[in-house]
C-alpha atoms as a PDB file:
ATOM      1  CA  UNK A   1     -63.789 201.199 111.275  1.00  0.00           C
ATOM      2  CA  UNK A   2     -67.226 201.163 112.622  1.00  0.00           C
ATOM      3  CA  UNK A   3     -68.556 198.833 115.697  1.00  0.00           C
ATOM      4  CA  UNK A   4     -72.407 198.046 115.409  1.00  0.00           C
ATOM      5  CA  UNK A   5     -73.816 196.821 118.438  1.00  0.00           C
ATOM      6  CA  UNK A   6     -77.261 195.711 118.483  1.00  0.00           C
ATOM      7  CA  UNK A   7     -78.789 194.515 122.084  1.00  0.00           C
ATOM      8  CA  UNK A   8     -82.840 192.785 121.973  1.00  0.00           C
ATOM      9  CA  UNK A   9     -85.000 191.714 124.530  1.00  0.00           C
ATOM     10  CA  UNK A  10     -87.594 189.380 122.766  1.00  0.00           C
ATOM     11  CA  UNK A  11     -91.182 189.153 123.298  1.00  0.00           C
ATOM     12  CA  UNK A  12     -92.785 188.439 127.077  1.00  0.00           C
ATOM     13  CA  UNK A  13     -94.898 185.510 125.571  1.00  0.00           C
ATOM     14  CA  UNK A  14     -92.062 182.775 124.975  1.00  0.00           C
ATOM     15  CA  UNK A  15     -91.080 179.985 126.978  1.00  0.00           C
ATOM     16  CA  UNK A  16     -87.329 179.793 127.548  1.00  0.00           C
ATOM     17  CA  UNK A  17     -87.438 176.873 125.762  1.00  0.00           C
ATOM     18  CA  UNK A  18     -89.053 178.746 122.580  1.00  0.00           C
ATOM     19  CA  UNK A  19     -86.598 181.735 123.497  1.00  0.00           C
ATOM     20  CA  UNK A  20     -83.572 179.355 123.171  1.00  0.00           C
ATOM     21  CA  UNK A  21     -85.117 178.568 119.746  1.00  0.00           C
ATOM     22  CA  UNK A  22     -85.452 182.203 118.259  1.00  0.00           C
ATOM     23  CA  UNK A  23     -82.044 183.254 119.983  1.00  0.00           C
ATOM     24  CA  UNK A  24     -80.395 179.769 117.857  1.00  0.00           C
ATOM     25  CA  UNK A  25     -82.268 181.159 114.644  1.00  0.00           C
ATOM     26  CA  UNK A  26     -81.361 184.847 114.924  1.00  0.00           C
ATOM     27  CA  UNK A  27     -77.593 183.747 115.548  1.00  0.00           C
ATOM     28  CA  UNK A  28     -77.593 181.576 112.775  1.00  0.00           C
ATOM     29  CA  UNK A  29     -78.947 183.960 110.361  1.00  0.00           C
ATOM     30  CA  UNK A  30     -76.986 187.368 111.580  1.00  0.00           C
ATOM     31  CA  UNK A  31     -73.844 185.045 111.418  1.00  0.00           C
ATOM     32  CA  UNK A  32     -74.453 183.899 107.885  1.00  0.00           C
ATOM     33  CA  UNK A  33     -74.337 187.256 106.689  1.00  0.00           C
ATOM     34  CA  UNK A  34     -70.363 186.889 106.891  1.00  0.00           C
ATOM     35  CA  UNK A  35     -68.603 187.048 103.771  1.00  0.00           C
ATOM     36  CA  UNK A  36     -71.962 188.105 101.749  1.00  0.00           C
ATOM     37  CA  UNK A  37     -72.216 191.620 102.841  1.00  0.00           C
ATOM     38  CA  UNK A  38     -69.233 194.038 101.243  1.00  0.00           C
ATOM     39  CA  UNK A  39     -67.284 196.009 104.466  1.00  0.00           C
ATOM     40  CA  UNK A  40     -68.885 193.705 107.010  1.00  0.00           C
ATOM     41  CA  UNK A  41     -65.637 192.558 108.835  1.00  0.00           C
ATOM     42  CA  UNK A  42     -66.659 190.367 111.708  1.00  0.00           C
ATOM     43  CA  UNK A  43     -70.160 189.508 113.099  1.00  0.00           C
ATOM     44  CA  UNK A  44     -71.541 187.178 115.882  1.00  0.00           C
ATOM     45  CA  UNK A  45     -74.182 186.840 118.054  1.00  0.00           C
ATOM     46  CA  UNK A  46     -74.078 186.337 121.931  1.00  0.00           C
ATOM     47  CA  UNK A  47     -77.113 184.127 123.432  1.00  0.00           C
ATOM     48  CA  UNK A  48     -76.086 183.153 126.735  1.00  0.00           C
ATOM     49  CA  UNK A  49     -75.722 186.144 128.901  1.00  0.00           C
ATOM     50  CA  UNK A  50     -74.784 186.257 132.414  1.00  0.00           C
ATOM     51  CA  UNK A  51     -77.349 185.908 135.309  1.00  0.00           C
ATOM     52  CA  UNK A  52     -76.988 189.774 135.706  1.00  0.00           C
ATOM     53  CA  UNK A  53     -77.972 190.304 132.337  1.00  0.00           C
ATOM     54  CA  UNK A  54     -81.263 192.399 131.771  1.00  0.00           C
ATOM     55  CA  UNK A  55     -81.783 191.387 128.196  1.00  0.00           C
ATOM     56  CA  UNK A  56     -81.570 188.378 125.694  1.00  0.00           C
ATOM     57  CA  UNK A  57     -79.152 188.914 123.165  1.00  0.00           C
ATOM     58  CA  UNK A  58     -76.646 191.208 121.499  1.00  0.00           C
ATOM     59  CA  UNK A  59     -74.991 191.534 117.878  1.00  0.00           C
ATOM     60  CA  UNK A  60     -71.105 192.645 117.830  1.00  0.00           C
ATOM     61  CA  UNK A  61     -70.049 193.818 114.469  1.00  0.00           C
ATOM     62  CA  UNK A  62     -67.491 195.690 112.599  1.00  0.00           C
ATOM     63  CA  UNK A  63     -67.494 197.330 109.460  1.00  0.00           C
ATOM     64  CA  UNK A  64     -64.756 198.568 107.383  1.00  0.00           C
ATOM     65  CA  UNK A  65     -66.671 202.140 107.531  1.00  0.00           C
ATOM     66  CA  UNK A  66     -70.196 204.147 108.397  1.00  0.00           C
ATOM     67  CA  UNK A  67     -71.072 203.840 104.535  1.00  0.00           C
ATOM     68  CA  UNK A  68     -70.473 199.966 104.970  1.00  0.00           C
ATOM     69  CA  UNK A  69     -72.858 199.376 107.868  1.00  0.00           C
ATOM     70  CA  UNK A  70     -75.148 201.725 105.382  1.00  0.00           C
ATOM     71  CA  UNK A  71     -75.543 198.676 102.823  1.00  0.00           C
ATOM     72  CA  UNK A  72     -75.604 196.167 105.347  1.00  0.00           C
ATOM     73  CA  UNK A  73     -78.703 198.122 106.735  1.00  0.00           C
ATOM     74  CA  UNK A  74     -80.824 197.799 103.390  1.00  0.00           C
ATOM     75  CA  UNK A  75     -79.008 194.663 101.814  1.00  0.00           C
ATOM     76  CA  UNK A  76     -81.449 191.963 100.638  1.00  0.00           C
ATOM     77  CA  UNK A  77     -79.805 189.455 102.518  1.00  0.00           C
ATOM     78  CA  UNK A  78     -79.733 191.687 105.965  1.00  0.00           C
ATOM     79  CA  UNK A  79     -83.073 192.766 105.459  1.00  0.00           C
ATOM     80  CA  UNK A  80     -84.527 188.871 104.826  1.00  0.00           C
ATOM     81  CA  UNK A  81     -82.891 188.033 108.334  1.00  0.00           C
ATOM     82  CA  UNK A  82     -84.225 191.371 110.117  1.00  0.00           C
ATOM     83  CA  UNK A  83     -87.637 190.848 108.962  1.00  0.00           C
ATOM     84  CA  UNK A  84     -87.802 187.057 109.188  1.00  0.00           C
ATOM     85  CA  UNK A  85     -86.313 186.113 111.843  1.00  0.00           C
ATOM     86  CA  UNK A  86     -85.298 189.099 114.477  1.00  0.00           C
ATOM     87  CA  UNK A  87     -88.018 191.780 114.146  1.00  0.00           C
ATOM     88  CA  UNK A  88     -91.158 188.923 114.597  1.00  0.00           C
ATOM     89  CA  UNK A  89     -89.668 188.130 118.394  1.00  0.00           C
ATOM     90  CA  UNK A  90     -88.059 191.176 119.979  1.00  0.00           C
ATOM     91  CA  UNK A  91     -90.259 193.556 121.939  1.00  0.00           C
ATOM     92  CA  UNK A  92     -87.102 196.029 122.244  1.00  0.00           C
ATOM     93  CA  UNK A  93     -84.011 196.787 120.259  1.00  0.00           C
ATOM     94  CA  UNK A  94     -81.012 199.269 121.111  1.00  0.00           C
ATOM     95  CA  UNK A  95     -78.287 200.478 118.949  1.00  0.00           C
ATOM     96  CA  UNK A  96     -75.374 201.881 119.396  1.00  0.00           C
ATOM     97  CA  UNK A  97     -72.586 202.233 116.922  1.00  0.00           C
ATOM     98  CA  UNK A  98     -69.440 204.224 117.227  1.00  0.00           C
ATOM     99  CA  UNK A  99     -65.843 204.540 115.360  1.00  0.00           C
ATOM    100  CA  UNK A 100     -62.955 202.379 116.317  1.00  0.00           C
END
């Protein structure tokens, strides 16, 4: 199995109140991807970090295996959310992904 981590810090110019607004849409549109992507095992989307926290949000998923998380990268319904709703907002994005 593969873990795909995503962590984003989104864009200087939002209010919190706007930032607690993108954060709502990106986790509602990563999550949807459940059950529509083949090999994608579990996804979710963590908004409300701890005061220590130096950035805005993270994905958590898991894929069945590296050629998995390869169609989720370029599947139509991934790539709608990416480009729609996540890329727009964040300034910064870090990946890491590893086998489990």
């Amino acid at each position: 199995m593969v873990k795909h981590v995503i962590i984003w810090t989104l864009k200087d110019e939002y209010s919190d109140s706007e930032k607690a607004a993108i954060k709502a849409e990106i986790k509602e549109g990563l999550e949807g991807l459940k059950g529509k992507i083949d090999g994608l095992l579990e996804i979710r989307v963590i908004t409300e970090g701890l005061s220590s926290s130096n950035t805005d949000l993270m994905l958590d998923s898991l894929f069945e295996n590296e050629e998995a998380l390869k169609g989720y990268a370029v599947h139509p319904d991934h790539v709608a959310v990416a480009t729609g709703k996540v890329r727009p907002h964040t300034k910064i994005r870090s990946c890491f992904d590893f086998e489990v």
